[in-house]
PDB file of N, CA and C in Angstrom:
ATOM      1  N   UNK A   1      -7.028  17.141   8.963  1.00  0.00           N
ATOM      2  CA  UNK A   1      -5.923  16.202   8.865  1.00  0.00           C
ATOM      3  C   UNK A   1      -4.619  16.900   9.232  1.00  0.00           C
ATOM      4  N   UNK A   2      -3.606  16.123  10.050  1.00  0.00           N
ATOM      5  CA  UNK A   2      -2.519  16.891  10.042  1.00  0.00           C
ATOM      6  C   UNK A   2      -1.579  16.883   9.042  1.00  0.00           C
ATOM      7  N   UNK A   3      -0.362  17.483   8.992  1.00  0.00           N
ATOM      8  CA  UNK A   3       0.686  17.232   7.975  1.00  0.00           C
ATOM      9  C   UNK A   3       1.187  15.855   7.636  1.00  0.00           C
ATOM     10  N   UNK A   4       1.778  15.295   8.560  1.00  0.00           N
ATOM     11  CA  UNK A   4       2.092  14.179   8.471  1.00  0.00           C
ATOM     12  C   UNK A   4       0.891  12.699   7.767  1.00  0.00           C
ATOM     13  N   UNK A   5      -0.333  13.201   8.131  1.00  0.00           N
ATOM     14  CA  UNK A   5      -1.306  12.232   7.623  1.00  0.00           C
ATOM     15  C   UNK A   5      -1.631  12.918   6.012  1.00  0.00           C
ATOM     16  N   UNK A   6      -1.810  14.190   5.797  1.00  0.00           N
ATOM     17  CA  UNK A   6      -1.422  14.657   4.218  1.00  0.00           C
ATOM     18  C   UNK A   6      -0.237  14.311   3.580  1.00  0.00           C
ATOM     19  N   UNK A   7       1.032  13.979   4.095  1.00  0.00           N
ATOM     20  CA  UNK A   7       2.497  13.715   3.264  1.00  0.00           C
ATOM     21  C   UNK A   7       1.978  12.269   3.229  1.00  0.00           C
ATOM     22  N   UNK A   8       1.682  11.748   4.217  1.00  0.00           N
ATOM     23  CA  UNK A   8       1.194   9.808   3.799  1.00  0.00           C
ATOM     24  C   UNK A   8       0.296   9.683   2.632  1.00  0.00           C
ATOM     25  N   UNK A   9      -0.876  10.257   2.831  1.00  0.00           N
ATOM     26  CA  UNK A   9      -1.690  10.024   1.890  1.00  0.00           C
ATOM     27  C   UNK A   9      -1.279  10.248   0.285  1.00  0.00           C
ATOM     28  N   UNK A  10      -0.382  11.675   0.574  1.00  0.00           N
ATOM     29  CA  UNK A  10       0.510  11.993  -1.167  1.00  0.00           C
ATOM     30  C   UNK A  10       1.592  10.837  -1.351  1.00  0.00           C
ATOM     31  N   UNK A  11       1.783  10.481  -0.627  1.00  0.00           N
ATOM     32  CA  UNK A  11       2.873   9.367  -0.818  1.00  0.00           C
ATOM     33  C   UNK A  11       2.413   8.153  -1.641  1.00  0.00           C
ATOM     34  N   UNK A  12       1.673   7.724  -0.780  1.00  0.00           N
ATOM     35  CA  UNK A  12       0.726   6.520  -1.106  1.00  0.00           C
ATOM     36  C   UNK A  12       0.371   7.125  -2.698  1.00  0.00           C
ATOM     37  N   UNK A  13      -0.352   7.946  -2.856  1.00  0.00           N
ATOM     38  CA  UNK A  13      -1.119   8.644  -4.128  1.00  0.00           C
ATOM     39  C   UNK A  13       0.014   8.405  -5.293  1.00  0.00           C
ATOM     40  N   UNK A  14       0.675   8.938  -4.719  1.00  0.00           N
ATOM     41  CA  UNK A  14       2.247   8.848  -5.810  1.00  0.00           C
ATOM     42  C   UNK A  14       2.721   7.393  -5.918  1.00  0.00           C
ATOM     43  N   UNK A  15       2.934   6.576  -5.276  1.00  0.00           N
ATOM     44  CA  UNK A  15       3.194   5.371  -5.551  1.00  0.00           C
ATOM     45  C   UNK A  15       2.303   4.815  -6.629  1.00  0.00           C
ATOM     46  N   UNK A  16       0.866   4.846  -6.115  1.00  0.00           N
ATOM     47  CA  UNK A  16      -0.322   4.318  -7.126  1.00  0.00           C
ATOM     48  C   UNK A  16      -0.543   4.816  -8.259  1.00  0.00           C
ATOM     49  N   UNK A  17      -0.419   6.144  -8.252  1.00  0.00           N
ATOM     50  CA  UNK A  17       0.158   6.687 -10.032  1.00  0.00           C
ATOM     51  C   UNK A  17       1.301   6.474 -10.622  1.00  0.00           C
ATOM     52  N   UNK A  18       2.229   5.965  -9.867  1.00  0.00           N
ATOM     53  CA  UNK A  18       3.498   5.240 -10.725  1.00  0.00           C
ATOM     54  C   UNK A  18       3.463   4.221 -11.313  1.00  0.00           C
ATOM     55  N   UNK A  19       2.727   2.964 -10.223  1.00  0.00           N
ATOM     56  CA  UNK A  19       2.206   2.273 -10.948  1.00  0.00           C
ATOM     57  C   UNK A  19       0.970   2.090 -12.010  1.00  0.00           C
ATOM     58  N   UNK A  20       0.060   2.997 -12.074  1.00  0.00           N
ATOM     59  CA  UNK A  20      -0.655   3.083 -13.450  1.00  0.00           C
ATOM     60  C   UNK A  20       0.463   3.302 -14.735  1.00  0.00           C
ATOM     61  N   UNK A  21       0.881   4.307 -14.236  1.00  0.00           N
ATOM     62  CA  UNK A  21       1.828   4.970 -15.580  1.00  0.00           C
ATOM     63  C   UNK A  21       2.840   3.663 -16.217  1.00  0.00           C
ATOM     64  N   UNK A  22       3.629   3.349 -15.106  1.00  0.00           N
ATOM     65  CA  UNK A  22       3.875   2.163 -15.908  1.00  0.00           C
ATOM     66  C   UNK A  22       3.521   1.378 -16.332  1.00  0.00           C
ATOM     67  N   UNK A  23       2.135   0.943 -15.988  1.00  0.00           N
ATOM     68  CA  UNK A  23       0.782  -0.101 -16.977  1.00  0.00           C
ATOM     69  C   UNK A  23       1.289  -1.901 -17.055  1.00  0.00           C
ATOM     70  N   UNK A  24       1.990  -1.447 -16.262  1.00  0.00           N
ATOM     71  CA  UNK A  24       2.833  -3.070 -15.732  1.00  0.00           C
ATOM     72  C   UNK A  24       2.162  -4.037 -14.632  1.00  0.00           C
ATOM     73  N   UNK A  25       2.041  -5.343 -14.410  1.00  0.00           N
ATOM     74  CA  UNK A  25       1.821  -6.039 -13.161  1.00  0.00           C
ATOM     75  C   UNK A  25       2.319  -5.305 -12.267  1.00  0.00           C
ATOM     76  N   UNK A  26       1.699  -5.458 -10.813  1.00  0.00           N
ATOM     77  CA  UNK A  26       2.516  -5.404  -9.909  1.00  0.00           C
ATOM     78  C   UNK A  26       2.987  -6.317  -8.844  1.00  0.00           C
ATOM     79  N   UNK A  27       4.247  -6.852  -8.710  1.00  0.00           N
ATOM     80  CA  UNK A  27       4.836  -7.641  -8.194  1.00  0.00           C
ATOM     81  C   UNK A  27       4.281  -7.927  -6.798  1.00  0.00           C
ATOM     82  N   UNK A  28       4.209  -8.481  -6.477  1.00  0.00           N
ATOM     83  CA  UNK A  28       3.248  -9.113  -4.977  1.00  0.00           C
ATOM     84  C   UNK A  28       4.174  -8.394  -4.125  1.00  0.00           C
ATOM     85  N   UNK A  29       5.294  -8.825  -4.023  1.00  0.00           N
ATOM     86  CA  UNK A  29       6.275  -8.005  -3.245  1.00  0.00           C
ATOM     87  C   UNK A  29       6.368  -6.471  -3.010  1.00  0.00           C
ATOM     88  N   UNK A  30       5.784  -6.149  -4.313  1.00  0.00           N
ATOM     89  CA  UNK A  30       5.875  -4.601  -3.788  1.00  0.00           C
ATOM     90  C   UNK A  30       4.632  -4.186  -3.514  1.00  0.00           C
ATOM     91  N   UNK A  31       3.089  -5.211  -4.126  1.00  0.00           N
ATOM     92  CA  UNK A  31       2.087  -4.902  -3.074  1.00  0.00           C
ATOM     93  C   UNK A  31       2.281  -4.720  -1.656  1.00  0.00           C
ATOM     94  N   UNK A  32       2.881  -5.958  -0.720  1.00  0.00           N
ATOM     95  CA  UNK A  32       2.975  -6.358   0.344  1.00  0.00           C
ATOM     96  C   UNK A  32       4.047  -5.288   1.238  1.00  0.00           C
ATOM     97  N   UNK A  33       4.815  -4.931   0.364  1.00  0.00           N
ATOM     98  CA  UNK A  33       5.443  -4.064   1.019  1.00  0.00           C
ATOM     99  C   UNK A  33       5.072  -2.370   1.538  1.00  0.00           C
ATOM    100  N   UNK A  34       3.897  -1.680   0.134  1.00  0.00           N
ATOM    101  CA  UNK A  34       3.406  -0.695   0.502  1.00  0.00           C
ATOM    102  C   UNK A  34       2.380  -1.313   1.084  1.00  0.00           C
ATOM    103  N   UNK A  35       1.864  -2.212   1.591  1.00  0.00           N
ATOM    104  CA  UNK A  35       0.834  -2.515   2.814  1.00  0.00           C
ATOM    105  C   UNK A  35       1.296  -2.562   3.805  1.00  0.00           C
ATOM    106  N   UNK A  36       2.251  -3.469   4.060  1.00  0.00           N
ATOM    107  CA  UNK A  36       3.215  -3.233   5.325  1.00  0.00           C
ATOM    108  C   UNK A  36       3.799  -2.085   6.069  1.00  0.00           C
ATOM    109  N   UNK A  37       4.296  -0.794   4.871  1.00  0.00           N
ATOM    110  CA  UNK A  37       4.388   0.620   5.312  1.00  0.00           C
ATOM    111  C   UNK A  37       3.213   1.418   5.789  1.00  0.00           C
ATOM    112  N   UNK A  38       1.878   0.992   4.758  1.00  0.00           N
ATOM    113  CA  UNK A  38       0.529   1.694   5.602  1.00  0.00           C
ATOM    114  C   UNK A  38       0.505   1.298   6.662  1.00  0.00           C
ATOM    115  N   UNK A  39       0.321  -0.072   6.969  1.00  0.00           N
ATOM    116  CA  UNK A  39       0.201  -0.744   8.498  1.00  0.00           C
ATOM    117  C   UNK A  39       0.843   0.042   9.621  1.00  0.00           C
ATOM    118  N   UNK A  40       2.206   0.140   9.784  1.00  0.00           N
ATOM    119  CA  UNK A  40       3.187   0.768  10.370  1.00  0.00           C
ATOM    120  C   UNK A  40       3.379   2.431  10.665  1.00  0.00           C
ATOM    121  N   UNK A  41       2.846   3.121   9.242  1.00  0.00           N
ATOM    122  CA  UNK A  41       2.612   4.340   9.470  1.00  0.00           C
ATOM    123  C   UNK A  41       1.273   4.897   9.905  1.00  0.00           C
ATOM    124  N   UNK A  42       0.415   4.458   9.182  1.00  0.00           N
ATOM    125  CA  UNK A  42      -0.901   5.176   9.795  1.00  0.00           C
ATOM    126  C   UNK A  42      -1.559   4.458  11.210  1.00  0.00           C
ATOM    127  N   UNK A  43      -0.559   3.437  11.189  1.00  0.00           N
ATOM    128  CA  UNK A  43      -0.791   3.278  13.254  1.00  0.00           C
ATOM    129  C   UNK A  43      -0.306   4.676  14.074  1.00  0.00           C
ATOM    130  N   UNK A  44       0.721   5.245  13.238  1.00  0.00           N
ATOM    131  CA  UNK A  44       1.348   6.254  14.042  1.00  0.00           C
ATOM    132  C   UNK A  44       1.163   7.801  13.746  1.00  0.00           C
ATOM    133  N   UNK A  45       0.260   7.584  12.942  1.00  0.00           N
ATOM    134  CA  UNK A  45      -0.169   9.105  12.469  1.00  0.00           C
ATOM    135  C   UNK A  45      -1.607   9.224  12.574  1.00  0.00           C
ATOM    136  N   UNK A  46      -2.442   8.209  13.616  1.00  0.00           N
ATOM    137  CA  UNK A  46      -3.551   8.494  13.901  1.00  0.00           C
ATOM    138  C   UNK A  46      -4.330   8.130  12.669  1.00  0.00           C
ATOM    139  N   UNK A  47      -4.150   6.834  11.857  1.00  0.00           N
ATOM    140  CA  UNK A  47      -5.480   6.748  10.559  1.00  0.00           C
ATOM    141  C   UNK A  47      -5.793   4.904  10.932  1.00  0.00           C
ATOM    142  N   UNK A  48      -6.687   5.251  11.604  1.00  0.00           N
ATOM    143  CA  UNK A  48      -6.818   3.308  11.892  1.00  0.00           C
ATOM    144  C   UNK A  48      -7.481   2.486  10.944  1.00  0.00           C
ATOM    145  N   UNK A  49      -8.192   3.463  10.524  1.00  0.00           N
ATOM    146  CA  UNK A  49      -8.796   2.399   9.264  1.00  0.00           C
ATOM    147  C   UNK A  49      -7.845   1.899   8.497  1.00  0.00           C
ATOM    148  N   UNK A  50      -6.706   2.673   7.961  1.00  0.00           N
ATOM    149  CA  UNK A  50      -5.851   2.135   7.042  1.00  0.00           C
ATOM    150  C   UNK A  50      -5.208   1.352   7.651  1.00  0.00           C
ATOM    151  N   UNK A  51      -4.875   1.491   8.804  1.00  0.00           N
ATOM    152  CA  UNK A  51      -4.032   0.496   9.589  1.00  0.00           C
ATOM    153  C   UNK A  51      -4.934  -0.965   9.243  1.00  0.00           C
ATOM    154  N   UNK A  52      -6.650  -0.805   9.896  1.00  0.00           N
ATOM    155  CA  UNK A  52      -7.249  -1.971   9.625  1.00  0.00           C
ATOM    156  C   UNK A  52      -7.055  -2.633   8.538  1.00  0.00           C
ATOM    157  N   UNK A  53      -7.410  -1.862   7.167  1.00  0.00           N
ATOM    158  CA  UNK A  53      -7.483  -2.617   5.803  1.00  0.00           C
ATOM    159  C   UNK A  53      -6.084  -3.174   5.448  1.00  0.00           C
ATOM    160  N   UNK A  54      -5.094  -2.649   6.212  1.00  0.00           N
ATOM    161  CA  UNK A  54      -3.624  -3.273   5.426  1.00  0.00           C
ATOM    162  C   UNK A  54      -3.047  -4.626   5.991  1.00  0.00           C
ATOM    163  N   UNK A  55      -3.314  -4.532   7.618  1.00  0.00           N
ATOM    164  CA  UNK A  55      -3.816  -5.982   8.062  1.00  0.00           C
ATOM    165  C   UNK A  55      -4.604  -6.630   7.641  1.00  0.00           C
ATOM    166  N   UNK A  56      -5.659  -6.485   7.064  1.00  0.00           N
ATOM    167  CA  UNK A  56      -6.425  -7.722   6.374  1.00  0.00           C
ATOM    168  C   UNK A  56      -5.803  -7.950   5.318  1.00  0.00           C
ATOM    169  N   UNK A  57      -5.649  -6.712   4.251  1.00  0.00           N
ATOM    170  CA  UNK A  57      -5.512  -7.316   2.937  1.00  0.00           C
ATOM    171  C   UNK A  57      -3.981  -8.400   2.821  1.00  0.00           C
ATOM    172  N   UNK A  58      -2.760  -7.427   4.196  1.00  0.00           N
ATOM    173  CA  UNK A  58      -1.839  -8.698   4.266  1.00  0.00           C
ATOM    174  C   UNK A  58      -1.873 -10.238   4.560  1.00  0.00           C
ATOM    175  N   UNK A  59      -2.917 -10.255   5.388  1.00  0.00           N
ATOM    176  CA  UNK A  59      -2.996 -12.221   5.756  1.00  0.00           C
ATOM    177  C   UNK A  59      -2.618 -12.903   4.454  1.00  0.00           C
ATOM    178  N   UNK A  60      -3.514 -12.099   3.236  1.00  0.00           N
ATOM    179  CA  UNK A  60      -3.313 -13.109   1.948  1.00  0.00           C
ATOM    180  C   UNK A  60      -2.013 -13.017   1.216  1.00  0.00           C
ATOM    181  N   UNK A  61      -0.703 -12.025   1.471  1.00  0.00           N
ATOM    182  CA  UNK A  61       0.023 -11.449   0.352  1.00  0.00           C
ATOM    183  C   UNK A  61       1.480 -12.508   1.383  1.00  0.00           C
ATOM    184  N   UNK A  62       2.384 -12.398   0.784  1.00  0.00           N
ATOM    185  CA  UNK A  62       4.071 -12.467   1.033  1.00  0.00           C
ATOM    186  C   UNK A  62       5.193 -11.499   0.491  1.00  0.00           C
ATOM    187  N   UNK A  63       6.255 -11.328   1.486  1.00  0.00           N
ATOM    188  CA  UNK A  63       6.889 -10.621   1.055  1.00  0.00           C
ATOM    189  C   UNK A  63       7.849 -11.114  -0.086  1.00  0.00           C
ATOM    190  N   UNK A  64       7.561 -12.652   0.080  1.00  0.00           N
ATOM    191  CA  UNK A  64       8.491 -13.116  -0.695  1.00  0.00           C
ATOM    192  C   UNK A  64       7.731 -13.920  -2.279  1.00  0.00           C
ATOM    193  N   UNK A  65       6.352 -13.243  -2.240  1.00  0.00           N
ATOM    194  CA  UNK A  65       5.367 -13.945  -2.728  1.00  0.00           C
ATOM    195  C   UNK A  65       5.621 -13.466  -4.271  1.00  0.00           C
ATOM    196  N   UNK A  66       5.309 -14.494  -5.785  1.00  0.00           N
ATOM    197  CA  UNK A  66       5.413 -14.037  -6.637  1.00  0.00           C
ATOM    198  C   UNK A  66       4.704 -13.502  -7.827  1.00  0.00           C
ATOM    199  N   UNK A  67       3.386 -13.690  -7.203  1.00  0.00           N
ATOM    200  CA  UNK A  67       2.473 -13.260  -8.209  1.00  0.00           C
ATOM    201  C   UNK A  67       2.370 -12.365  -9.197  1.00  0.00           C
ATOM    202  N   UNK A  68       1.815 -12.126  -9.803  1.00  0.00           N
ATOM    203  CA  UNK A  68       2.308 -10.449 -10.388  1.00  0.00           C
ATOM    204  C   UNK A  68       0.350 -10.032 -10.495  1.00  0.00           C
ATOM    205  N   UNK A  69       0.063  -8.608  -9.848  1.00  0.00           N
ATOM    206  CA  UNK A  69      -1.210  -8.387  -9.626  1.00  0.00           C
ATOM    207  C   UNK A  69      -1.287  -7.490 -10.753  1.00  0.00           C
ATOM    208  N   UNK A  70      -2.523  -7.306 -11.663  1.00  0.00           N
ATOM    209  CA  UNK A  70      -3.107  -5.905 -12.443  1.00  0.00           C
ATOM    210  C   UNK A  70      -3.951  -4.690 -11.547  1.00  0.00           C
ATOM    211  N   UNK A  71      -3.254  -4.104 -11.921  1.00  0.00           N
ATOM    212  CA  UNK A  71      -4.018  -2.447 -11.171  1.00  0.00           C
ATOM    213  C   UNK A  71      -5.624  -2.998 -11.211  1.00  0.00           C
ATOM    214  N   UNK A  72      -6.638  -3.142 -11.843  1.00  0.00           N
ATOM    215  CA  UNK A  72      -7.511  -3.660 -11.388  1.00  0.00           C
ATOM    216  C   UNK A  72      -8.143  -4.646 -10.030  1.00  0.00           C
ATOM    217  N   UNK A  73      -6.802  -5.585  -9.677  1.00  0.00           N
ATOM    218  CA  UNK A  73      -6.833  -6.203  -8.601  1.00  0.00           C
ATOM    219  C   UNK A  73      -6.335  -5.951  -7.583  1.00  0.00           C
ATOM    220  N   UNK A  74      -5.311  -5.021  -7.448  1.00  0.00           N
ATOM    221  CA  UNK A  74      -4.750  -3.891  -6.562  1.00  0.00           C
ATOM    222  C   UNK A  74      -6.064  -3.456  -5.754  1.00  0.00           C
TER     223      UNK A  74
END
């Protein structure tokens, strides 16, 4: 893996342990939004699968959407 695809992946990692720790819903909006950043970045750092899964899992989400999701459904 290169650097740039290791700083994504810690990134991502760190986001998803923030949200455990806080043990809170998570706002659809800020699902949709770290999907939207995978989409965008790992097109450009060479990881297509993630690119794939963040396009799918977006068809269903909004940025403006209000659900509130449990880490389980994450």
């Amino acid at each position: 893996m290169t650097k740039f695809q290791l700083l994504f992946i810690k990134q991502f990692d760190e986001t998803i342990a923030s949200w455990r720790l806080a043990n809170k819903p998570i706002r659809e909006a800020d699902l949709y939004g770290l999907l939207h950043r995978i989409k965008g970045t790992a097109a450009t750092i060479d990881l297509p699968e993630w690119t794939a899964a963040a396009e799918k899992l977006l068809i269903d989400l909004s940025d403006e959407g209000s659900r509130l999701w449990t880490m389980a459904e994450c």
